[in-house]
C-alpha atoms as a PDB file:
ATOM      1  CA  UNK A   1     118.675  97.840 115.405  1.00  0.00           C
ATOM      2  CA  UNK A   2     117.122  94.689 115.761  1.00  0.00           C
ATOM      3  CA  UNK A   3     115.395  92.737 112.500  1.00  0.00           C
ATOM      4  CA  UNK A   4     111.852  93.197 113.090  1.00  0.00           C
ATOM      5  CA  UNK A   5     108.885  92.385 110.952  1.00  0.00           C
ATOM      6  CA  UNK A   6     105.176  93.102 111.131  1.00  0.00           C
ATOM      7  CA  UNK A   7     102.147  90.760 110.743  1.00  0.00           C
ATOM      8  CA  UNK A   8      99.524  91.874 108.422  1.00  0.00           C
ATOM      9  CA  UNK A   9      96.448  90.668 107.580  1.00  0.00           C
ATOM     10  CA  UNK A  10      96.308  91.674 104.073  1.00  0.00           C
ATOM     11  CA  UNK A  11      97.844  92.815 100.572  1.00  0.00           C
ATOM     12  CA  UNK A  12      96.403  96.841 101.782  1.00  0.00           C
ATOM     13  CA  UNK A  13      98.338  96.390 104.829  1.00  0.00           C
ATOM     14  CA  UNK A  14     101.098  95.794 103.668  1.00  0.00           C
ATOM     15  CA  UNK A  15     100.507  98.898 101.089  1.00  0.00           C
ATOM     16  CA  UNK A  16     100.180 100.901 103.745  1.00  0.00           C
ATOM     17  CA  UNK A  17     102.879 100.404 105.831  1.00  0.00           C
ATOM     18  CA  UNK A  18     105.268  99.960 103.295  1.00  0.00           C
ATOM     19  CA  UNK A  19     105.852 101.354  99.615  1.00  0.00           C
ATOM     20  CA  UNK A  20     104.435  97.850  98.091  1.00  0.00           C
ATOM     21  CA  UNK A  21     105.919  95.390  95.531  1.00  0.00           C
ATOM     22  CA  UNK A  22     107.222  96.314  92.613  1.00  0.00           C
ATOM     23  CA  UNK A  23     104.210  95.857  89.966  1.00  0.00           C
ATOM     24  CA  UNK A  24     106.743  95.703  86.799  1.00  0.00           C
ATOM     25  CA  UNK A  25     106.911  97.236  83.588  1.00  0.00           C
ATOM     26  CA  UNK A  26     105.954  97.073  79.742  1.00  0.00           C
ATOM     27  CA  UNK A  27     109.696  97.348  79.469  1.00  0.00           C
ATOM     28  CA  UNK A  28     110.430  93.659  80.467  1.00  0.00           C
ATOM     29  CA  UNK A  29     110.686  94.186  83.819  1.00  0.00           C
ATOM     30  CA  UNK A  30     108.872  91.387  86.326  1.00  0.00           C
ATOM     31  CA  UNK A  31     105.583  92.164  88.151  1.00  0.00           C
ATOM     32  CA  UNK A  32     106.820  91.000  91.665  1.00  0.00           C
ATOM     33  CA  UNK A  33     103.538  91.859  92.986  1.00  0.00           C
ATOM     34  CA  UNK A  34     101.494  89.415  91.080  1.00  0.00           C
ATOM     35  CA  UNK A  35     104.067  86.937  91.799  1.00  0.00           C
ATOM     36  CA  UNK A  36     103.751  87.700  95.459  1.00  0.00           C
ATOM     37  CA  UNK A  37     100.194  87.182  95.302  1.00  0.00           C
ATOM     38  CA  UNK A  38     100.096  84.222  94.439  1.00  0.00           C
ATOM     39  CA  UNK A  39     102.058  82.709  97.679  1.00  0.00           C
ATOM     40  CA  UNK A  40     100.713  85.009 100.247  1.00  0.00           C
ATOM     41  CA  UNK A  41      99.131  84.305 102.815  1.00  0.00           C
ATOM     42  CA  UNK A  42     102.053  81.869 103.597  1.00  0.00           C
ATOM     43  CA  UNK A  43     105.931  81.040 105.220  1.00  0.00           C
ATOM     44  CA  UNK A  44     107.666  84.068 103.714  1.00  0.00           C
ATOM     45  CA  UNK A  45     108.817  87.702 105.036  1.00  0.00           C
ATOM     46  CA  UNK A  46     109.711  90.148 102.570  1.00  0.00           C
ATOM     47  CA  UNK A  47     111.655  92.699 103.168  1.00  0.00           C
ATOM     48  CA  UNK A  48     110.327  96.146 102.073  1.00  0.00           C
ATOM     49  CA  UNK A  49     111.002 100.321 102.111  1.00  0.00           C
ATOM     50  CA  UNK A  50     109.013 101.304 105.379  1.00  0.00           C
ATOM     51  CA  UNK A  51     106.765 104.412 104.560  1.00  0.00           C
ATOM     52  CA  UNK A  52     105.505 107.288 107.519  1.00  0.00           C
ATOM     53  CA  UNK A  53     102.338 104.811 108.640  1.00  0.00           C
ATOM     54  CA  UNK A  54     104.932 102.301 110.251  1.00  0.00           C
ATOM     55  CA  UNK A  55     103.445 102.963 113.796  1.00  0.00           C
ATOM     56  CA  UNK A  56     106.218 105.072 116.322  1.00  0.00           C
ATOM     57  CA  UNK A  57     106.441 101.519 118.039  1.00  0.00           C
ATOM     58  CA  UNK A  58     108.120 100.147 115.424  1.00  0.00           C
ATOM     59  CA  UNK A  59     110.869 102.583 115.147  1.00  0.00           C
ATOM     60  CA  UNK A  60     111.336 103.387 118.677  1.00  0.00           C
ATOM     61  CA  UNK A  61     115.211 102.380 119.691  1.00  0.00           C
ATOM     62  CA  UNK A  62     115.322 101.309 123.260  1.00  0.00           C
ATOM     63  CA  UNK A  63     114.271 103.203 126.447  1.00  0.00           C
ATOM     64  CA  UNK A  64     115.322 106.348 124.387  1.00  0.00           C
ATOM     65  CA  UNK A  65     112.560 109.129 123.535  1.00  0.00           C
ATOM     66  CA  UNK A  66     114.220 109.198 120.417  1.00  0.00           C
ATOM     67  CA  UNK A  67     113.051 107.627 117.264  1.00  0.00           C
ATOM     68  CA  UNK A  68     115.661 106.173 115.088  1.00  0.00           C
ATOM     69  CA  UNK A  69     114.691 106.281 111.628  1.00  0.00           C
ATOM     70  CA  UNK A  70     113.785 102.675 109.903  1.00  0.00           C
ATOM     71  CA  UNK A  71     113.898 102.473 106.552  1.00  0.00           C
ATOM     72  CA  UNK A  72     112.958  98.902 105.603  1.00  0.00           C
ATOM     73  CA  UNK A  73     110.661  96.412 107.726  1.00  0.00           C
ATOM     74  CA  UNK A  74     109.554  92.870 107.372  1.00  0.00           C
ATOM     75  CA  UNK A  75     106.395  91.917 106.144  1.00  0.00           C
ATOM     76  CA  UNK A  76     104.514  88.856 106.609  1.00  0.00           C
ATOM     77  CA  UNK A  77     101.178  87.560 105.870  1.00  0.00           C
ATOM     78  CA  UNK A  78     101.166  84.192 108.251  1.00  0.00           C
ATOM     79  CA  UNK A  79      98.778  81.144 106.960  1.00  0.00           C
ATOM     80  CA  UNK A  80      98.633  80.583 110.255  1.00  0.00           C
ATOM     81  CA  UNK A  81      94.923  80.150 111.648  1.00  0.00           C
ATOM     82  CA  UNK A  82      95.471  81.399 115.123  1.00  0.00           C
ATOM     83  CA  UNK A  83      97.593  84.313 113.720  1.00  0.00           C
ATOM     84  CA  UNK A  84      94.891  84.745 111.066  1.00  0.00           C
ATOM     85  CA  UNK A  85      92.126  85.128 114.140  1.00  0.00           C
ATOM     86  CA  UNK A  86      94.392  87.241 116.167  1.00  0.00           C
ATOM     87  CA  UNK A  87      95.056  89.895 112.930  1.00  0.00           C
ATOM     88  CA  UNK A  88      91.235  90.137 111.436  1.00  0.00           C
ATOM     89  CA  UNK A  89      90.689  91.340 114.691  1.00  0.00           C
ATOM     90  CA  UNK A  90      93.135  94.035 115.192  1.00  0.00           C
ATOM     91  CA  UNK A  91      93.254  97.241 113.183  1.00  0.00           C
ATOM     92  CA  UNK A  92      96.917  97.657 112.847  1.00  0.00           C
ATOM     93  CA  UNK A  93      99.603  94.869 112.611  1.00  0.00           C
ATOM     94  CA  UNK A  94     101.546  93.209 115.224  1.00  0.00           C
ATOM     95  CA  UNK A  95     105.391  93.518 115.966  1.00  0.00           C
ATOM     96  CA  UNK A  96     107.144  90.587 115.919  1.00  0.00           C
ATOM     97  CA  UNK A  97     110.397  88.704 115.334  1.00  0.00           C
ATOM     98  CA  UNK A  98     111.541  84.944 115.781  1.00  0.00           C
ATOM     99  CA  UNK A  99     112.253  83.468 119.432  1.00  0.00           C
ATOM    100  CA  UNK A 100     115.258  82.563 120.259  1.00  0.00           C
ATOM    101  CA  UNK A 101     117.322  81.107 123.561  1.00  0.00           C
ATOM    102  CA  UNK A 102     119.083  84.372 124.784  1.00  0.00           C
ATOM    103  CA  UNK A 103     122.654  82.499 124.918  1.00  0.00           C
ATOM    104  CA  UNK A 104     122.527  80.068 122.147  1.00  0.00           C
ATOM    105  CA  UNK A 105     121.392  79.758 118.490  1.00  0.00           C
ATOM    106  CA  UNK A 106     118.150  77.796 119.338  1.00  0.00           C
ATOM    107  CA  UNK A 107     114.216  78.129 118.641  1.00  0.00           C
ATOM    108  CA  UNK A 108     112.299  78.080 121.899  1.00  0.00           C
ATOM    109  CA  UNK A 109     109.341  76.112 120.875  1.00  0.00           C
ATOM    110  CA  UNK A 110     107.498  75.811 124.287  1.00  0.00           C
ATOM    111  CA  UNK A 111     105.221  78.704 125.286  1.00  0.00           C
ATOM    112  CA  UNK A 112     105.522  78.155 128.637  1.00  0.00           C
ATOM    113  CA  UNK A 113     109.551  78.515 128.114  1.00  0.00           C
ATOM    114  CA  UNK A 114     108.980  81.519 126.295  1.00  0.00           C
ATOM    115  CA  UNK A 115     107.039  83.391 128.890  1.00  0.00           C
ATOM    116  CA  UNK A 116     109.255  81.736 131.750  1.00  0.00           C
ATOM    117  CA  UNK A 117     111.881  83.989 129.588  1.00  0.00           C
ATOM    118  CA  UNK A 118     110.747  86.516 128.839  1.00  0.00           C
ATOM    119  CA  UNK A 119     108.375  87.637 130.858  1.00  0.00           C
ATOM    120  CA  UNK A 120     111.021  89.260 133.093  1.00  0.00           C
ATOM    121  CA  UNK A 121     112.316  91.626 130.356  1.00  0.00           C
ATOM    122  CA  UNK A 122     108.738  93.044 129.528  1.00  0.00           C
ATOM    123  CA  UNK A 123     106.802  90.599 127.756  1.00  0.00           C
ATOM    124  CA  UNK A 124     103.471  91.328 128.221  1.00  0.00           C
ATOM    125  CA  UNK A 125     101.347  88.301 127.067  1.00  0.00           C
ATOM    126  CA  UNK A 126     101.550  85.159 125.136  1.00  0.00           C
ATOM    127  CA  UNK A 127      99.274  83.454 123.043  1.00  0.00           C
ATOM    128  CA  UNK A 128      99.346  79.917 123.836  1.00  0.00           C
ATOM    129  CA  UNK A 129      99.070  77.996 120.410  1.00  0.00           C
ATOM    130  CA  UNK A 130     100.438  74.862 122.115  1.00  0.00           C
ATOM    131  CA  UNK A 131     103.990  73.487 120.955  1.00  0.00           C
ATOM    132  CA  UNK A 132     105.244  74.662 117.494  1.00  0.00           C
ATOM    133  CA  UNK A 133     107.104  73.443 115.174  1.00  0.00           C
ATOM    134  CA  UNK A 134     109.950  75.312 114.391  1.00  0.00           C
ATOM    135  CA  UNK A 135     109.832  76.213 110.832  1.00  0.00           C
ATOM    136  CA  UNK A 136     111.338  79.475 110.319  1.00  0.00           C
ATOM    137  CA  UNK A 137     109.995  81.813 106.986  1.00  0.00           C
ATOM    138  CA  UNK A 138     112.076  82.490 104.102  1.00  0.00           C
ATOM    139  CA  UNK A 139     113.225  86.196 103.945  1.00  0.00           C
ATOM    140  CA  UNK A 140     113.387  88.028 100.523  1.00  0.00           C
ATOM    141  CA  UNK A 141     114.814  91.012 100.447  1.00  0.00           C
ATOM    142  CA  UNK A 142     113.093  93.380  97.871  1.00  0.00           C
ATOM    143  CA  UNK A 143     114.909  96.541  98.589  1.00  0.00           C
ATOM    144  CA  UNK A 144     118.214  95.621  95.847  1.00  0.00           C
ATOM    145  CA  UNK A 145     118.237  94.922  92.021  1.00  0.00           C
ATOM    146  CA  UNK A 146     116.553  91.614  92.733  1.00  0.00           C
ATOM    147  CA  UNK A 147     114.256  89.547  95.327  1.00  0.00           C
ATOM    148  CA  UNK A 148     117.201  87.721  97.270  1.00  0.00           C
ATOM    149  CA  UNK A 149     116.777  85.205  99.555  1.00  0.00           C
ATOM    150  CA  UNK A 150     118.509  85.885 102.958  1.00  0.00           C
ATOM    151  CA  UNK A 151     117.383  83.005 104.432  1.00  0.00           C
ATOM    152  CA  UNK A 152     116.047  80.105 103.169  1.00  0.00           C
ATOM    153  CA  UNK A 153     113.019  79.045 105.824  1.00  0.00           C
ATOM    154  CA  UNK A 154     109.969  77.023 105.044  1.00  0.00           C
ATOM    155  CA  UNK A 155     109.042  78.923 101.971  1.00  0.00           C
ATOM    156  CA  UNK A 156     110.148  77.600  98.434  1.00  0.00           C
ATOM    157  CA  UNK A 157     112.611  79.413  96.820  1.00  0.00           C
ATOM    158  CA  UNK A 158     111.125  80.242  93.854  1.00  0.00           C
ATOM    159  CA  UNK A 159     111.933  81.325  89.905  1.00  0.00           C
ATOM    160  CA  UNK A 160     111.483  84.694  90.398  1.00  0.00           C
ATOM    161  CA  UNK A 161     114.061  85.035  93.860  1.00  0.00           C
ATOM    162  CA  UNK A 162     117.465  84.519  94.004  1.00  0.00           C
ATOM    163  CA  UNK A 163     120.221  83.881  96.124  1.00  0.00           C
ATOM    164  CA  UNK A 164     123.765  85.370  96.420  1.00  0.00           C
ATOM    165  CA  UNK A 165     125.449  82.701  94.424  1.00  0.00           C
ATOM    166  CA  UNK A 166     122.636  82.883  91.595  1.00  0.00           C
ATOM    167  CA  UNK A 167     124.566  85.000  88.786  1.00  0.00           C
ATOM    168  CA  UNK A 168     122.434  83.153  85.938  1.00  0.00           C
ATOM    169  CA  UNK A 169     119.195  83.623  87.799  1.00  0.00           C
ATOM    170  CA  UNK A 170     119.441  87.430  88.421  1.00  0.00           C
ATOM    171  CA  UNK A 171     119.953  87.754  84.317  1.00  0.00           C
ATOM    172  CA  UNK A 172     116.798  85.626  83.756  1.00  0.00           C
ATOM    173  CA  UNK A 173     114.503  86.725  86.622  1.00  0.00           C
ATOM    174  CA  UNK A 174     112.919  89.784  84.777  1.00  0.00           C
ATOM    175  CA  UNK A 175     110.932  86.983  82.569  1.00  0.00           C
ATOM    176  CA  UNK A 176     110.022  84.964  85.428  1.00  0.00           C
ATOM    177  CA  UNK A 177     108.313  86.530  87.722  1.00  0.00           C
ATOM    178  CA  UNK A 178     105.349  88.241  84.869  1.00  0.00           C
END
């Protein structure tokens, strides 16, 4: 399956759709969720357990009437202003996923490159924002032992995450997050 994330407009949102962040514990361990929001709205994805609500769209592989069953999803909360305006007026989230050229490992940045794209494989609108800059969000996964960067975007990497190569910081992280 493809990686695939889901705007939301808020903290219930993203309670709804997915089992939450881990709040922590009077036994040392880190309240994530105050941590997280702290930096939300803003350039990060976090990668979470998907519950039931996760509409059928979501989990729906290919042209198949089958659903394949998606455990985790993506979940942003954009500081965007135009996806801001777009969300408060919707009552579920949107899809979406970063834009890429089909044969290389490029951002398309242009709208009008995007449609010209993809409009032939089933796009069905695009929002035209103008030109972006292509400033990617940091992913944290939160579905392991600890909230690890899998890639580092525009979003700091902070205390509380780590990466695959930070040994000392998953012994410490516990502390830093409360």
């Amino acid at each position: 399956m493809q990686p695939l994330s889901i705007l939301c407009r808020s903290l219930r949102d993203i309670d709804t759709y997915t089992t939450g962040f881990p709040l922590g514990t009077n036994q040392g361990q880190a309240n994530i969720f105050r941590a997280v929001k702290r930096i939300l709205p803003g350039p990060y994805t976090f990668i979470l357990p998907a519950t039931k609500e996760l509409p059928k769209q979501c989990i729906k592989h290919g042209s198949s009437t089958r659903y394949a069953k998606r455990r985790q999803v993506g979940v942003r909360m954009p500081d965007d202003p135009i996806c801001q305006a777009i969300l408060q007026n919707l009552e579920e989230p949107l899809i979406c996923t970063s834009v890429k050229y089909l044969a290389e490992d490029e951002w398309i940045l242009d709208p009008v490159t995007i449609a010209d794209i993809y409009e032939p494989l089933g796009l069905d609108f695009i929002v035209d924002g103008g030109a972006r800059i292509a400033d990617p969000s940091t992913v944290v996964d939160m579905t392991g032992s600890y909230p690890t960067i899998i890639r580092q975007g525009k979003g700091a990497k902070l205390d509380w995450m780590v990466t695959g190569t930070d040994q000392e910081a998953q012994s410490t992280y516990s502390r830093k997050a409360a």
